[in-house]
PDB file of N, CA and C in Angstrom:
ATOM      1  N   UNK A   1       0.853  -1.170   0.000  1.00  0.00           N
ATOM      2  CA  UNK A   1       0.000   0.000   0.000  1.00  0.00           C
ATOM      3  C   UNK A   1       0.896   1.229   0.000  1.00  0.00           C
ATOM      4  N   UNK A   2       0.526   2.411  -1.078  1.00  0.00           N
ATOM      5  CA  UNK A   2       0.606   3.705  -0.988  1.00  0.00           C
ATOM      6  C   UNK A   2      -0.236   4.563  -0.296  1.00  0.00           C
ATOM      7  N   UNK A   3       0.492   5.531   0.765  1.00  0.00           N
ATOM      8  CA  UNK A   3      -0.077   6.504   0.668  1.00  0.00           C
ATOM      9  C   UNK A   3       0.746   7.980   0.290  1.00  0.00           C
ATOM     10  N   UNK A   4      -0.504   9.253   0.117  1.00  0.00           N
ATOM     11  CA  UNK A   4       0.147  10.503  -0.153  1.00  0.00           C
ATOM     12  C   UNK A   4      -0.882  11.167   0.335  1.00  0.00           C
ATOM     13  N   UNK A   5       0.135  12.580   1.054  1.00  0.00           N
ATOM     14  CA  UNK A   5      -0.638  13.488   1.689  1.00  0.00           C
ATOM     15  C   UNK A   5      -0.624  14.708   0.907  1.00  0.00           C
ATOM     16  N   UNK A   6      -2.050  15.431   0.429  1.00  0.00           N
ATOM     17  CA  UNK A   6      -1.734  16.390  -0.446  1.00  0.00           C
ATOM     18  C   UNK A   6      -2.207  17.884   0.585  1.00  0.00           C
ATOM     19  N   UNK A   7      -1.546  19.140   0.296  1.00  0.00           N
ATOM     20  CA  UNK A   7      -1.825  19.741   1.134  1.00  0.00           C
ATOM     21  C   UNK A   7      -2.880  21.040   0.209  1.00  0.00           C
ATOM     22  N   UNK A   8      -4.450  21.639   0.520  1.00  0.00           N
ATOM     23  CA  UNK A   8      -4.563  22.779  -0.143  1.00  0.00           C
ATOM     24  C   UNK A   8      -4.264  23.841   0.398  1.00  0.00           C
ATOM     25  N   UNK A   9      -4.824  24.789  -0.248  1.00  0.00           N
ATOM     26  CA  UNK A   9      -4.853  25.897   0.087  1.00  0.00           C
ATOM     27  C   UNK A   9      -5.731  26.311   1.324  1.00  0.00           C
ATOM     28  N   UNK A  10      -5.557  27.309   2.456  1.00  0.00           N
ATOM     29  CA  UNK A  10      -6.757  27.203   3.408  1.00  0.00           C
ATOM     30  C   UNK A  10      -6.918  25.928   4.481  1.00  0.00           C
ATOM     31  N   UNK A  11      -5.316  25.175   4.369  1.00  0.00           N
ATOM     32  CA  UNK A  11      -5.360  24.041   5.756  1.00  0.00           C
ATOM     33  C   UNK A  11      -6.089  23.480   5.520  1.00  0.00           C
ATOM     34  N   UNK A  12      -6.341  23.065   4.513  1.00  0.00           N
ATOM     35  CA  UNK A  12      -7.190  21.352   4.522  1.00  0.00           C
ATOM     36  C   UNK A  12      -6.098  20.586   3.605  1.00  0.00           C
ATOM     37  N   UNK A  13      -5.966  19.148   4.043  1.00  0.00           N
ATOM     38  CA  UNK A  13      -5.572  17.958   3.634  1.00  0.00           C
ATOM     39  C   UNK A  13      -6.533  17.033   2.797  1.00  0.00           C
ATOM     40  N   UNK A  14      -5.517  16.612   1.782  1.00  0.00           N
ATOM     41  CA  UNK A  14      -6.103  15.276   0.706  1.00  0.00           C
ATOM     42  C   UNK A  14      -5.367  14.162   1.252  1.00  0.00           C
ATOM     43  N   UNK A  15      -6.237  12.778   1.642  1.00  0.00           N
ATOM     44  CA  UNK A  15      -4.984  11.637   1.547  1.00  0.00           C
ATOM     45  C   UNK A  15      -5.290  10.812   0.719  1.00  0.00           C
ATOM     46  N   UNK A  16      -4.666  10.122  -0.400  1.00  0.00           N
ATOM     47  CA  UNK A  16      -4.707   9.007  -1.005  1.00  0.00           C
ATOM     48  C   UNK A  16      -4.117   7.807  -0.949  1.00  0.00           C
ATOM     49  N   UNK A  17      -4.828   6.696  -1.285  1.00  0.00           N
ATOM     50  CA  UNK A  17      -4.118   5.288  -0.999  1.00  0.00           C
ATOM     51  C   UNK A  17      -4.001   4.848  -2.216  1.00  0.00           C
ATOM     52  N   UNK A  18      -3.355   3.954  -2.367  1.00  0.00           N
ATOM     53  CA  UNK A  18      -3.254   3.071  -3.774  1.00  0.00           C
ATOM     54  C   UNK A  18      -3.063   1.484  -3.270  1.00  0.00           C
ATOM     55  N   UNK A  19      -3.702   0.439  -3.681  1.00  0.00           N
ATOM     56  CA  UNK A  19      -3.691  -0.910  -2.993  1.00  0.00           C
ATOM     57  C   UNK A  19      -3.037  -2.225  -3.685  1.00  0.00           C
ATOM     58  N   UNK A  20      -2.753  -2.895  -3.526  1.00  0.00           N
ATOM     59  CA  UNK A  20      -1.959  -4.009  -4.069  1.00  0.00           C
ATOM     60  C   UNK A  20      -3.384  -4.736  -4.246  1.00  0.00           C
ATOM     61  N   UNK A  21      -3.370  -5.560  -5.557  1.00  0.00           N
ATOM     62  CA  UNK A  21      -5.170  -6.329  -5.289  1.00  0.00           C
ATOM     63  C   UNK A  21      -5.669  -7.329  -3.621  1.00  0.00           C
ATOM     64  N   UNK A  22      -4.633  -7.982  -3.231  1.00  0.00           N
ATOM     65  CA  UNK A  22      -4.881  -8.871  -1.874  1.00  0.00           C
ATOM     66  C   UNK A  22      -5.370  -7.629  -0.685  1.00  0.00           C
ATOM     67  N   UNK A  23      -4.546  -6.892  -1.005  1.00  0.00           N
ATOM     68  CA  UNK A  23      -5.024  -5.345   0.172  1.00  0.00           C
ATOM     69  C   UNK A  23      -6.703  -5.027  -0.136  1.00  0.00           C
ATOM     70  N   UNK A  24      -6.756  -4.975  -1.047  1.00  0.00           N
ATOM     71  CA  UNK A  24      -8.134  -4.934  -1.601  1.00  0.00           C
ATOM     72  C   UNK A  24      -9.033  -5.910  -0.788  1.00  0.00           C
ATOM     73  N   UNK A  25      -8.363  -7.162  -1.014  1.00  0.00           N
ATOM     74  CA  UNK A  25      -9.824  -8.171  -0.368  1.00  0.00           C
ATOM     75  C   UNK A  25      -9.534  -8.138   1.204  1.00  0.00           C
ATOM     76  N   UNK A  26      -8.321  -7.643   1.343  1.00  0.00           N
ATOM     77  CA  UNK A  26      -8.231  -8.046   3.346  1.00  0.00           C
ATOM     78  C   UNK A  26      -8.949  -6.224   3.852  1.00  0.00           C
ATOM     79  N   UNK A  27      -8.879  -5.574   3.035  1.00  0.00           N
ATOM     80  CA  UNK A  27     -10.068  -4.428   3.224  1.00  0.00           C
ATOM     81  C   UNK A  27     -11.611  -4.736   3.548  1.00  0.00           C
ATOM     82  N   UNK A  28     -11.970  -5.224   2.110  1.00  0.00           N
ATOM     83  CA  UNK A  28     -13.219  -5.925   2.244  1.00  0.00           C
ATOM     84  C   UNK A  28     -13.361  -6.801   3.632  1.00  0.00           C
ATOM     85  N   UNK A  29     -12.858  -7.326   3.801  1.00  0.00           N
ATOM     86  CA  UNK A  29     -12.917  -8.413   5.081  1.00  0.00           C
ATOM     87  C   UNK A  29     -13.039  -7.309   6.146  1.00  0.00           C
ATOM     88  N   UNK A  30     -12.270  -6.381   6.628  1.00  0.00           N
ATOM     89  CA  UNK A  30     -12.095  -5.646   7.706  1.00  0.00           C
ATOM     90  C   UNK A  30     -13.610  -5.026   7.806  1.00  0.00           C
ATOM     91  N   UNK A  31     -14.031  -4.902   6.477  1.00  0.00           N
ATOM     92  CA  UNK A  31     -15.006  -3.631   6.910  1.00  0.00           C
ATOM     93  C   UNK A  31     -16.199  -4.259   7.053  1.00  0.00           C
ATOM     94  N   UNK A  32     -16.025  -5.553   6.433  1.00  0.00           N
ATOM     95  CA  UNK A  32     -16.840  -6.410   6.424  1.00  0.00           C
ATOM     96  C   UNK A  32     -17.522  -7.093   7.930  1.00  0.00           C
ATOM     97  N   UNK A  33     -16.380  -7.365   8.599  1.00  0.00           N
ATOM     98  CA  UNK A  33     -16.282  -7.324  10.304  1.00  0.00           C
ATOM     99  C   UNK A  33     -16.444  -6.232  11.316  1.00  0.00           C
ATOM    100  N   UNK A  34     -16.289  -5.129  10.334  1.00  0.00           N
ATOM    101  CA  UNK A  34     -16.312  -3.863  10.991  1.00  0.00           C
ATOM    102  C   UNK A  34     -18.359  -3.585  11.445  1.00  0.00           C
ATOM    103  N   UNK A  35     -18.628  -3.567   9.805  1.00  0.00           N
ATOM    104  CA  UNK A  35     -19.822  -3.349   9.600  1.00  0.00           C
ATOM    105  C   UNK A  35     -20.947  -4.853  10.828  1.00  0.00           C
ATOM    106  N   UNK A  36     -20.316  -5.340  10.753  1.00  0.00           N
ATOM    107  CA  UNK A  36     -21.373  -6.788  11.309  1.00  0.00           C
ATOM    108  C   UNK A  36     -20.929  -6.456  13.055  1.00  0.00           C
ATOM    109  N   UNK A  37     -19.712  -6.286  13.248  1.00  0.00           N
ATOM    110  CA  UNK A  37     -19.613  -5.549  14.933  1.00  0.00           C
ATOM    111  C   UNK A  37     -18.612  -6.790  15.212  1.00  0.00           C
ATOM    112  N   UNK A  38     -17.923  -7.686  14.517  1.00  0.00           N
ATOM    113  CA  UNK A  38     -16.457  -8.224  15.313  1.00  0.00           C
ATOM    114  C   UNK A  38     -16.107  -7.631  15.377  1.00  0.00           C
ATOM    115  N   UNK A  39     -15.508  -6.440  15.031  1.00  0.00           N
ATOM    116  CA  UNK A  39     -14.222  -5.997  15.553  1.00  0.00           C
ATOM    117  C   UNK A  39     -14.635  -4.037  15.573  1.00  0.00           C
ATOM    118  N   UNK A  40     -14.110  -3.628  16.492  1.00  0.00           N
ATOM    119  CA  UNK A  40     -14.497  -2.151  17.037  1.00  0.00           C
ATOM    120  C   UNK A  40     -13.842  -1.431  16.060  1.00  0.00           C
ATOM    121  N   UNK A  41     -12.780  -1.983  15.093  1.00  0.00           N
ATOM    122  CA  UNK A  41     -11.774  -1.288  14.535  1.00  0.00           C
ATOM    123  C   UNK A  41     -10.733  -1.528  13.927  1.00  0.00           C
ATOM    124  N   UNK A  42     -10.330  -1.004  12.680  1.00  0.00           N
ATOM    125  CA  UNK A  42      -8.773  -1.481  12.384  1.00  0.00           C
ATOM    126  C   UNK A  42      -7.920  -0.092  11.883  1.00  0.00           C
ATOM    127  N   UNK A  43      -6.935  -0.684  11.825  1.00  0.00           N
ATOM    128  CA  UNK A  43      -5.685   0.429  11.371  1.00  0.00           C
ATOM    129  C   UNK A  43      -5.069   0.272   9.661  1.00  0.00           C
ATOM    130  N   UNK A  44      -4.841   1.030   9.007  1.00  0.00           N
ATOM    131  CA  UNK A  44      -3.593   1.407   8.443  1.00  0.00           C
ATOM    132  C   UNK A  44      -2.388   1.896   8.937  1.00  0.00           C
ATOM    133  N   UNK A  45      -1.329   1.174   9.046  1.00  0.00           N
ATOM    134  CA  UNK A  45       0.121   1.298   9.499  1.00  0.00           C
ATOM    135  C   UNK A  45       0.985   1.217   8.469  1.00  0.00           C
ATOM    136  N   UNK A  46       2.081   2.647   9.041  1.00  0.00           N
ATOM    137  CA  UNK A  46       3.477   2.610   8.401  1.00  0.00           C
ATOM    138  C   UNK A  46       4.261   1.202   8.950  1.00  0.00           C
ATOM    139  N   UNK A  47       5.167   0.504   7.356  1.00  0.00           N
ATOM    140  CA  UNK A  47       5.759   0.121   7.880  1.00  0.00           C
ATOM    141  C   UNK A  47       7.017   0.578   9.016  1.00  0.00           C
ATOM    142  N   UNK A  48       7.096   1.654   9.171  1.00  0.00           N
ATOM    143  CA  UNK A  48       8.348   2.383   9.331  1.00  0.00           C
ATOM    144  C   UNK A  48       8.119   3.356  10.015  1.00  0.00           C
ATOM    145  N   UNK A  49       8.058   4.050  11.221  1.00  0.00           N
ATOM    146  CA  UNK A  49       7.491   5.087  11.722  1.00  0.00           C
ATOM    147  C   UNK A  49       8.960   6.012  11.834  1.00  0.00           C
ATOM    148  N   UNK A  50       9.955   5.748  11.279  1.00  0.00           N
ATOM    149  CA  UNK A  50      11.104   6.649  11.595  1.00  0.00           C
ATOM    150  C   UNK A  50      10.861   7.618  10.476  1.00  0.00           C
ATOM    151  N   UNK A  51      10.698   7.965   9.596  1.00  0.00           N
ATOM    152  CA  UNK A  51      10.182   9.230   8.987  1.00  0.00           C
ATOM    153  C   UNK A  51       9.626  10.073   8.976  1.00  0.00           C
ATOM    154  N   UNK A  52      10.553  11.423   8.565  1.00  0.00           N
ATOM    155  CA  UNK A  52       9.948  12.632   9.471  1.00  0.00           C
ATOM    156  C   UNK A  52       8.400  12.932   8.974  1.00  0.00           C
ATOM    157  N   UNK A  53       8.056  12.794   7.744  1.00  0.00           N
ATOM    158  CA  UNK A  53       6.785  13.281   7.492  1.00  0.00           C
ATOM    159  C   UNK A  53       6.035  11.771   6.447  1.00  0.00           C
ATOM    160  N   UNK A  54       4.800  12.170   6.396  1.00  0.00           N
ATOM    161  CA  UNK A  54       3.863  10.973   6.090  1.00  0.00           C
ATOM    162  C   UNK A  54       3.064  10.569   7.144  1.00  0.00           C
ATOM    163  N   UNK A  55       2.257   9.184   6.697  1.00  0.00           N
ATOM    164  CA  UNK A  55       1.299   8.893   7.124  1.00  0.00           C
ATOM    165  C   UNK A  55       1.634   7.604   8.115  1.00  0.00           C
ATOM    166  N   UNK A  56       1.628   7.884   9.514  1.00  0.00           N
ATOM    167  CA  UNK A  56       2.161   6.712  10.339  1.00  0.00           C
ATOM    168  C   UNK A  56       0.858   5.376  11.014  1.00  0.00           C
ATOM    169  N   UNK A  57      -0.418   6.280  11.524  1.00  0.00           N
ATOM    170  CA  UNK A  57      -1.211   5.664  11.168  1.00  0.00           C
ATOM    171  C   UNK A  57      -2.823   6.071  11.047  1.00  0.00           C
ATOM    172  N   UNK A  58      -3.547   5.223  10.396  1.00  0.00           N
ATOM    173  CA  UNK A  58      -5.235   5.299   9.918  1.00  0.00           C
ATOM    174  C   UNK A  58      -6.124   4.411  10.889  1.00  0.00           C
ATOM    175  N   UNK A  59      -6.881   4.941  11.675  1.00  0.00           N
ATOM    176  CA  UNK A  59      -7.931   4.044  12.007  1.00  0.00           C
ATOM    177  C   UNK A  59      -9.200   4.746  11.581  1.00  0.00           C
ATOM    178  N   UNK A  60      -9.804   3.619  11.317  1.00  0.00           N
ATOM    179  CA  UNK A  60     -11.135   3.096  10.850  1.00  0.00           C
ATOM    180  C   UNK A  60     -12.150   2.527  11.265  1.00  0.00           C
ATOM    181  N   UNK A  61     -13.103   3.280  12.023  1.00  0.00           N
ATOM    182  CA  UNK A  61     -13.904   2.828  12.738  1.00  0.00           C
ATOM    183  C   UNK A  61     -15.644   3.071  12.601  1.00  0.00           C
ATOM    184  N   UNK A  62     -16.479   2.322  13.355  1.00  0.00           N
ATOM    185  CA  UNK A  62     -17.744   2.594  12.921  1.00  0.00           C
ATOM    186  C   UNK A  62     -18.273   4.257  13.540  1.00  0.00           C
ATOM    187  N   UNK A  63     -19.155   4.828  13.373  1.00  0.00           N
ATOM    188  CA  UNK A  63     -19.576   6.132  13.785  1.00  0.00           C
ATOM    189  C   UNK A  63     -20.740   5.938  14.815  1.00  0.00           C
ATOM    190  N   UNK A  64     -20.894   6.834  15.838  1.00  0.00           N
ATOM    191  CA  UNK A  64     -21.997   6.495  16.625  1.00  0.00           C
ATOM    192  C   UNK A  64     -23.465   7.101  15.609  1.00  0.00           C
ATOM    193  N   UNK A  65     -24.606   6.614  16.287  1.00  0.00           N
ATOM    194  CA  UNK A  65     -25.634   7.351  15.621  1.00  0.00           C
ATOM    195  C   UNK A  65     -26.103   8.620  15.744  1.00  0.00           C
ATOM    196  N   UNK A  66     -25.709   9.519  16.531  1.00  0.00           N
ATOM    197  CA  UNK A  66     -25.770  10.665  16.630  1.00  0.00           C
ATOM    198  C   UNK A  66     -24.381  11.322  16.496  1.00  0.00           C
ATOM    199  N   UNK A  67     -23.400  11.250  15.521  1.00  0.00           N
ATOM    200  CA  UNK A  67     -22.534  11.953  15.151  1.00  0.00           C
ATOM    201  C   UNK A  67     -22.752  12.866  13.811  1.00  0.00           C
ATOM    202  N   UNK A  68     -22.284  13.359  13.663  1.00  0.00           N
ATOM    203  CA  UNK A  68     -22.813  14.342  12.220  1.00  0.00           C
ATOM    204  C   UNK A  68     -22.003  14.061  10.642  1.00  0.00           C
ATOM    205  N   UNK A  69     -22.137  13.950   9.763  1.00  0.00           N
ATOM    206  CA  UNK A  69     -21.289  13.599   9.005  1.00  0.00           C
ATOM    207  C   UNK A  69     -20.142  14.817   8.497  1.00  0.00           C
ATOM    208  N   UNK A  70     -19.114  14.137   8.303  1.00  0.00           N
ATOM    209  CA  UNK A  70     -18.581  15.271   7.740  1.00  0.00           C
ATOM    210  C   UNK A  70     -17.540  15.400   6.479  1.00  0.00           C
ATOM    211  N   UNK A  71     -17.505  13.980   5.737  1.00  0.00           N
ATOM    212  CA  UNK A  71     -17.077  13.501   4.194  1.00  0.00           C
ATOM    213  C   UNK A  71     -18.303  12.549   4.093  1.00  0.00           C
ATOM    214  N   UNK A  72     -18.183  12.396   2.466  1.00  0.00           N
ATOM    215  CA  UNK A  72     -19.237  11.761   2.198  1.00  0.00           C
ATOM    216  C   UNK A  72     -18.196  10.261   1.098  1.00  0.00           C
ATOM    217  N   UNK A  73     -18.607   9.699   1.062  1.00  0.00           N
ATOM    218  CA  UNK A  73     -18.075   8.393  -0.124  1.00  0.00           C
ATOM    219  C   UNK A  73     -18.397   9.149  -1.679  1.00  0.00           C
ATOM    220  N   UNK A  74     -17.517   9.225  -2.432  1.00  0.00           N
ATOM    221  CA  UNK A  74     -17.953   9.113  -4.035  1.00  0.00           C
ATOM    222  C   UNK A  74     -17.172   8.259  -4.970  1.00  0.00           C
TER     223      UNK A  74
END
């Protein structure tokens, strides 16, 4: 897995991933467990956390029902 952090104008951040196809299906699985309630949560991890800048880590978790949205999926 890739990631990249893009920066705009006005302090907001872009992040993008790019996936190897197996990353793809062990995604599916996560969210898949995510969505049904095994598991509270998972991560995206650097292999490598000694670098000064980038993305060290992502969690991914379900939302309560009274939270507000604030990205949408497209």
């Amino acid at each position: 897995m890739k990631s990249k952090i893009e920066h705009f104008s006005g302090g907001l951040s872009g992040i993008s991933f790019s996936f190897r196809e197996h990353e793809i299906d062990l995604l599916i699985e996560r969210l898949q467990a995510l969505k049904s309630r095994k598991i509270g949560h998972f991560h995206f991890r650097s292999d490598s956390f000694e670098s000064e800048q980038g993305i060290a880590d992502v969690e991914l978790s379900m939302m309560g029902e009274h939270e507000d949205d604030e990205m949408s999926i497209e």
